[in-house]
C-alpha atoms as a PDB file:
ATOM      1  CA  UNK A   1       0.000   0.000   0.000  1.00  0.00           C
ATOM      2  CA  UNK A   2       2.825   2.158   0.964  1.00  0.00           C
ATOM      3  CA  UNK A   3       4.919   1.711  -2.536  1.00  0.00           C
ATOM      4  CA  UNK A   4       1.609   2.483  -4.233  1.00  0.00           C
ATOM      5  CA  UNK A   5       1.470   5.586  -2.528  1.00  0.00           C
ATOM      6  CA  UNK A   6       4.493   6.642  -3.447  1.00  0.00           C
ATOM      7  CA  UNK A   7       3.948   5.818  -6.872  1.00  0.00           C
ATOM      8  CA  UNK A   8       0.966   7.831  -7.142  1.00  0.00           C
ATOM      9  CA  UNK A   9       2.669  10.671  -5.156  1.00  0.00           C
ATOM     10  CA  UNK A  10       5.629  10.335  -7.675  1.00  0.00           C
ATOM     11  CA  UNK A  11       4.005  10.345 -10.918  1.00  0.00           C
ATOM     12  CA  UNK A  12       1.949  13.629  -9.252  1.00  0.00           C
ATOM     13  CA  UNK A  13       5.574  15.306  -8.512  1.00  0.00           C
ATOM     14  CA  UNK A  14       6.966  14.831 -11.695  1.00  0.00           C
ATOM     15  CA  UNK A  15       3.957  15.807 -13.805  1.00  0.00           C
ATOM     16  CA  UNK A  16       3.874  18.860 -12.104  1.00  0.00           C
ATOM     17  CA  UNK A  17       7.620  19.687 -12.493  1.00  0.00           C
ATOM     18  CA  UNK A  18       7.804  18.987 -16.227  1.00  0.00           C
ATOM     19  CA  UNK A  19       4.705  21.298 -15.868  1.00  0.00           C
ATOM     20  CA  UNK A  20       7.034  24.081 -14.674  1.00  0.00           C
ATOM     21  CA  UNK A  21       9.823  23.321 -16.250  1.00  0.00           C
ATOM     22  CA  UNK A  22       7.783  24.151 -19.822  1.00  0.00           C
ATOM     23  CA  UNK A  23       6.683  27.309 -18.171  1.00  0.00           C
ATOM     24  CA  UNK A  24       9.876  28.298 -17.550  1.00  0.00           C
ATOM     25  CA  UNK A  25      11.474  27.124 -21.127  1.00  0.00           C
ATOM     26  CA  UNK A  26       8.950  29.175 -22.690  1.00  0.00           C
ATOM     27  CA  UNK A  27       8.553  26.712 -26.084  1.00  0.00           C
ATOM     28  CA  UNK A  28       6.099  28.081 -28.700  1.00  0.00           C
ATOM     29  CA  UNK A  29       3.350  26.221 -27.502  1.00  0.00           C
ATOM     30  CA  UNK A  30       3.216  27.226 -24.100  1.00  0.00           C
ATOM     31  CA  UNK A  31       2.908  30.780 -24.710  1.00  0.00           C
ATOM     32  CA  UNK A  32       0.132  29.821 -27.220  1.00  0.00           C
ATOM     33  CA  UNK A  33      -1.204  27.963 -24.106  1.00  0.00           C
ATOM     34  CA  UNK A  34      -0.856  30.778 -21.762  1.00  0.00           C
ATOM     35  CA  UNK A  35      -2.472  33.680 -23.734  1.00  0.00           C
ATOM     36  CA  UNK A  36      -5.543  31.417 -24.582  1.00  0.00           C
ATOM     37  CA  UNK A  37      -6.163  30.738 -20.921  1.00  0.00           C
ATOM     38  CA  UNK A  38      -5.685  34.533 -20.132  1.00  0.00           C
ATOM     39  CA  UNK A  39      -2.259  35.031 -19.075  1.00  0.00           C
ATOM     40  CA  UNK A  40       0.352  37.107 -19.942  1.00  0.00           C
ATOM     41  CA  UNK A  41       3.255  35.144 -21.484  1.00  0.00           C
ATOM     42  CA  UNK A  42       5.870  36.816 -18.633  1.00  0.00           C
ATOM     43  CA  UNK A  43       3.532  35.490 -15.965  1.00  0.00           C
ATOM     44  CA  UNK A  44       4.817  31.719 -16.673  1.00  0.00           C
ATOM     45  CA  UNK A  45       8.214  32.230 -14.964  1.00  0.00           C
ATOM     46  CA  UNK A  46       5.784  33.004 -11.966  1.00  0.00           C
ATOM     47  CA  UNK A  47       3.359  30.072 -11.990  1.00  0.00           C
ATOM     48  CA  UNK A  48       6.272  27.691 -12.788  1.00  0.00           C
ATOM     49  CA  UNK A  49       7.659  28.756  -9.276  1.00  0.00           C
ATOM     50  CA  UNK A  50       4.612  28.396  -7.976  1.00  0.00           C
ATOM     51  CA  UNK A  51       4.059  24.709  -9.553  1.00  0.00           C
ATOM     52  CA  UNK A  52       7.872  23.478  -8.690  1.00  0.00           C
ATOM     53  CA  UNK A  53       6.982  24.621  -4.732  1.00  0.00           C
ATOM     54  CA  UNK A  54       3.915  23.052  -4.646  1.00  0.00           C
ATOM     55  CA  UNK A  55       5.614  19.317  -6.337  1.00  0.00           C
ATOM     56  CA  UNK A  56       8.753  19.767  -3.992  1.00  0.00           C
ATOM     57  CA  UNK A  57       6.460  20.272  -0.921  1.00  0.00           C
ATOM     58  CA  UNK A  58       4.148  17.193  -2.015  1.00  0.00           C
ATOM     59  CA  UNK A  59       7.452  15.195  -1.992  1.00  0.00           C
ATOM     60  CA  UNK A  60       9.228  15.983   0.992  1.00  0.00           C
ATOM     61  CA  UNK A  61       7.347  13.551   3.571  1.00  0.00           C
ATOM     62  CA  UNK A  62       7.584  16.235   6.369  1.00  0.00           C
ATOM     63  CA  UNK A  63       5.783  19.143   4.336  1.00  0.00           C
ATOM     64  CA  UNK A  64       3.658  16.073   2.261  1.00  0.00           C
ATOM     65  CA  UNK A  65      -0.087  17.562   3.843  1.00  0.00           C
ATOM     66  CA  UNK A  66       1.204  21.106   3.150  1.00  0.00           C
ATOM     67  CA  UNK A  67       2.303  20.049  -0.392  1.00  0.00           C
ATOM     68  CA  UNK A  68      -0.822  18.249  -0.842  1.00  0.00           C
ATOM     69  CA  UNK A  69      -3.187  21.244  -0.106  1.00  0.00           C
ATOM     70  CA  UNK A  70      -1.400  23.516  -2.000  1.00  0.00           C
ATOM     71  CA  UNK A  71      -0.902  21.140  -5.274  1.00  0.00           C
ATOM     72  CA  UNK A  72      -5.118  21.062  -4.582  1.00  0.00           C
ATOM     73  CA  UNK A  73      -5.501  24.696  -4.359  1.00  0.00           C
ATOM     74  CA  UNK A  74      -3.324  25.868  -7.714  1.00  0.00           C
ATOM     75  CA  UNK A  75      -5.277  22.784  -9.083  1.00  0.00           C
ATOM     76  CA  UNK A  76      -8.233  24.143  -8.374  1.00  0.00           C
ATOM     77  CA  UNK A  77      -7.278  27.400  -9.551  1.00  0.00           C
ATOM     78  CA  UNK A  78      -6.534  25.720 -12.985  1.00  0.00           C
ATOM     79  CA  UNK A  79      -9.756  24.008 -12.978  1.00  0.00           C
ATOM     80  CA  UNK A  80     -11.769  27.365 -12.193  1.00  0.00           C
ATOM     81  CA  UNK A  81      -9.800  29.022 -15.577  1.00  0.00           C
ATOM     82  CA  UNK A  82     -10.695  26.362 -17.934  1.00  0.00           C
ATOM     83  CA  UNK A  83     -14.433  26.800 -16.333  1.00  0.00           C
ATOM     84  CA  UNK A  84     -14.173  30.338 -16.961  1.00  0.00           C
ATOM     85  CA  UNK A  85     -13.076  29.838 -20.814  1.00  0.00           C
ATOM     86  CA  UNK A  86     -16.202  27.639 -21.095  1.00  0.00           C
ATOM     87  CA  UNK A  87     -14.337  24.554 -21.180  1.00  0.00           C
ATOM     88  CA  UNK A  88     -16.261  22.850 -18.866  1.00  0.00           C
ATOM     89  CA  UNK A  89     -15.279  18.697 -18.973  1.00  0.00           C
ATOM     90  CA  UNK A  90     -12.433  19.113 -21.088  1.00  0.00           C
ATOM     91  CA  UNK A  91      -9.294  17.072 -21.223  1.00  0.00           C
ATOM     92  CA  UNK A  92      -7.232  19.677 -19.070  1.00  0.00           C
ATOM     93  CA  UNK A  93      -9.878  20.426 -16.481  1.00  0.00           C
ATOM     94  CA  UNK A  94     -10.287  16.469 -15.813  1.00  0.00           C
ATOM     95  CA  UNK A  95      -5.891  16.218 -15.962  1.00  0.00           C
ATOM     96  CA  UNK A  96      -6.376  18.744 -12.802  1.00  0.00           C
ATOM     97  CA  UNK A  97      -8.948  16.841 -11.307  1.00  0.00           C
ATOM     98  CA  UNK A  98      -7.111  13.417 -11.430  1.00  0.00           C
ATOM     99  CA  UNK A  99      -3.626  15.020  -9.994  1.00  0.00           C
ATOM    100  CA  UNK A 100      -5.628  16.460  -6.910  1.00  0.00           C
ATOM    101  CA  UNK A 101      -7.419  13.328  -6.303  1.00  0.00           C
ATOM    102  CA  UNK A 102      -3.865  11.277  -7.011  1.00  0.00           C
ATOM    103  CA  UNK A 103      -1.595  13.528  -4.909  1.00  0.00           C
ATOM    104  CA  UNK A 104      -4.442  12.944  -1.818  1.00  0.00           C
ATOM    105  CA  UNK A 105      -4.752   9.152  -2.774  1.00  0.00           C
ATOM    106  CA  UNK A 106      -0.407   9.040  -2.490  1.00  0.00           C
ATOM    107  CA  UNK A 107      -0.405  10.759   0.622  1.00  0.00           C
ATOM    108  CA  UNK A 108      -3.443   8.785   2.431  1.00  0.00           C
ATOM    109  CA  UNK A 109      -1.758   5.566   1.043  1.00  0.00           C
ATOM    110  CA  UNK A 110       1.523   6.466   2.487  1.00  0.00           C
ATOM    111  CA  UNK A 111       0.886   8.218   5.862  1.00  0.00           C
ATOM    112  CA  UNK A 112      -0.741   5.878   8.495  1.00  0.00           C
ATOM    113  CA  UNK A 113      -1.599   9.360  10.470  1.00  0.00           C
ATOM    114  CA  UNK A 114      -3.799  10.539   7.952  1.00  0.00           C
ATOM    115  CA  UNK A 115      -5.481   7.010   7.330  1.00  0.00           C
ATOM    116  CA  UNK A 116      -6.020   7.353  10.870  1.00  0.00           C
ATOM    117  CA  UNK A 117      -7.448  11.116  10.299  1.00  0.00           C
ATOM    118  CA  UNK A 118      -9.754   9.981   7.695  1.00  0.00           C
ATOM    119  CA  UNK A 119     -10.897   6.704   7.662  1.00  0.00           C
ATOM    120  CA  UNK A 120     -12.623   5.417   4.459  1.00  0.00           C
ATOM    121  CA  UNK A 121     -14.073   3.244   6.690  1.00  0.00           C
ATOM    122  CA  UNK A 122     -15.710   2.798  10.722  1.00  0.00           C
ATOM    123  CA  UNK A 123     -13.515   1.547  12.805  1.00  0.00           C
ATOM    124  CA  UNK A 124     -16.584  -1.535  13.588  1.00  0.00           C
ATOM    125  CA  UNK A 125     -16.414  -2.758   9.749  1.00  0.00           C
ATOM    126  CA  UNK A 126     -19.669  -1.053   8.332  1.00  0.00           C
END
């Protein structure tokens, strides 16, 4: 249960640091992506750093919970733009979704104390 939590919680990490790592390469098409979801292109430098902190914290087991709400709330963020554009159910929006639920899934799977917090089950069986 453990490895598969740390599976999940790596695949999360390093999606979101090739994330930032594009936004601060700049290529073609992330500028193209940037201006179509209402940013400025000089504003990727900015949410890269704010991506890369987010992964780091998510993988540092001390700082995991911090890292996990914070990967959730720039998620969410992301989520809410592609709402606002109209693109309600599409590819990126449901990308978002699944790293938020698969960052919390890696962390519950690989911290007893917060399968302890938040038990998917009563502690009788029902």
């Amino acid at each position: 249960m453990v490895w598969i939590g740390r599976a999940l919680t790596f695949i999360v990490v390093v999606l979101l640091l090739a994330d930032g790592a594009a936004q601060f390469l700049m290529p073609p098409f992330m500028i193209g992506i940037l201006e179509e979801s209402g940013f400025a292109p000089h504003q990727g430098p900015q949410l890269a750093a704010v991506t890369i902190l987010c992964a780091v914290l998510l993988a540092i087991p001390r700082t995991a919970v911090l890292g996990a709400i914070l990967v959730t709330a720039f998620l969410g963020g992301a989520i809410a733009v592609h709402f606002r554009l109209g693109e309600i159910g599409s590819p990126p929006q449901l990308v978002c979704a699944l790293l938020g639920i698969a960052a919390w899934a890696g962390l519950y799977l690989r911290d007893a104390r917060l399968r302890t917090l938040v038990p998917l089950r009563s502690r009788d069986g029902m």
